[in-house]
Protein backbone atom coordinates (compact mmCIF):
# COMPACT_ATOMS: atom_id res chain seq x y z
CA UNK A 1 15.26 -14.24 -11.32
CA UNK A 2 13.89 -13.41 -14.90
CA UNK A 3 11.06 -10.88 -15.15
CA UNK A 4 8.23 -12.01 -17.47
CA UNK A 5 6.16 -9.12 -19.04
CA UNK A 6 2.56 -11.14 -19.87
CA UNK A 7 -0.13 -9.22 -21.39
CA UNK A 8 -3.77 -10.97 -21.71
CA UNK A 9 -6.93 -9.47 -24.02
CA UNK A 10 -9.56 -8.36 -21.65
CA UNK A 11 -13.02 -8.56 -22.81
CA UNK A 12 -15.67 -6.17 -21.46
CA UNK A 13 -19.03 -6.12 -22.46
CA UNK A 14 -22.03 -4.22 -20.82
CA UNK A 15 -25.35 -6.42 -19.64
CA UNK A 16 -28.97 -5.39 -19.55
CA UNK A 17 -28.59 -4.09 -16.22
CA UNK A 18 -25.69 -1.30 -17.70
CA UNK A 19 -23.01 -3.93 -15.54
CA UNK A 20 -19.53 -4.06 -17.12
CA UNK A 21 -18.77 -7.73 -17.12
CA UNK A 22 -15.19 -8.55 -17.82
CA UNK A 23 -13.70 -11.53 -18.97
CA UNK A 24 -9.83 -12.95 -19.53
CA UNK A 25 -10.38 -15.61 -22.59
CA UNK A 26 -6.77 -16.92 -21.96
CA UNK A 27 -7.03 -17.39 -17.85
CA UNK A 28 -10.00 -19.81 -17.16
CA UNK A 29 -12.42 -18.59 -14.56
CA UNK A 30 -11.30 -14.80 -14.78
CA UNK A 31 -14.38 -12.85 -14.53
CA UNK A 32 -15.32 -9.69 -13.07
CA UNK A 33 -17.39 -6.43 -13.16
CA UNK A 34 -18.10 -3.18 -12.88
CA UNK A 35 -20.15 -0.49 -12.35
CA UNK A 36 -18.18 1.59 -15.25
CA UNK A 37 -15.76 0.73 -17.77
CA UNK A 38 -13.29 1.81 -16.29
CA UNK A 39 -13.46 -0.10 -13.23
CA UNK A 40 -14.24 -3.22 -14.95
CA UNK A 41 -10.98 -2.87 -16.29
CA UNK A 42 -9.16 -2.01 -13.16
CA UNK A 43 -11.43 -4.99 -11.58
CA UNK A 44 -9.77 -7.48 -14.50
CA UNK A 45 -6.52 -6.53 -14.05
CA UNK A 46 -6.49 -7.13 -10.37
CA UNK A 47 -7.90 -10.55 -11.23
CA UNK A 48 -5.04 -11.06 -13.36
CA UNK A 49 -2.82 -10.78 -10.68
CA UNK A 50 -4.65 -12.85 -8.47
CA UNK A 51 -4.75 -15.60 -10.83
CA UNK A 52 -1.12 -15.63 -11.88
CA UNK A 53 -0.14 -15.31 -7.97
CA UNK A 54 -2.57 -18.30 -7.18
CA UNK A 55 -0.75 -20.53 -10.08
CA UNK A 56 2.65 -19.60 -8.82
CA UNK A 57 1.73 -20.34 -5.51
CA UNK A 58 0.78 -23.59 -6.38
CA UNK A 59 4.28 -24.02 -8.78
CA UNK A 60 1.92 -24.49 -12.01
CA UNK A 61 3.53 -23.33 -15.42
CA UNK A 62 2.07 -20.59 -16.62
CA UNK A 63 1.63 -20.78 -20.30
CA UNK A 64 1.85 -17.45 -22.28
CA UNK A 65 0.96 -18.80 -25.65
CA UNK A 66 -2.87 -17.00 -25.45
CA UNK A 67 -0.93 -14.04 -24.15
CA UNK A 68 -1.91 -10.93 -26.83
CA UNK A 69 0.77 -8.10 -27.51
């Protein structure tokens, strides 16, 4: 089986509350947070995972046109 190397922007921004909220443009309803940045961005790239796991679980396509290298 073919490994596929996908790579997706990750969006952080920091709230009035000093929250890291992170967001995944190209996977719909991939959202997390964070206390800092850097776990925002751990936090985002665990949802990743998740989200591409959940797809193949369900045999959907995953399309890497939005992917960002």
């Amino acid at each position: 089986m073919e490994t596929k190397v996908l790579n997706y922007r990750i969006i952080i921004e920091q709230d009035e509350d000093g929250v890291f909220v992170a967001s995944v443009p190209a996977l719909q309803g991939c959202y997390t947070e964070g206390d800092t940045f850097e776990e925002a961005i751990k936090n985002a790239q665990d949802v990743i995972k998740l989200h591409v796991a959940s797809r193949k679980d369900r045999r959907e396509i995953l399309d890497d046109s939005d992917t960002e290298f």
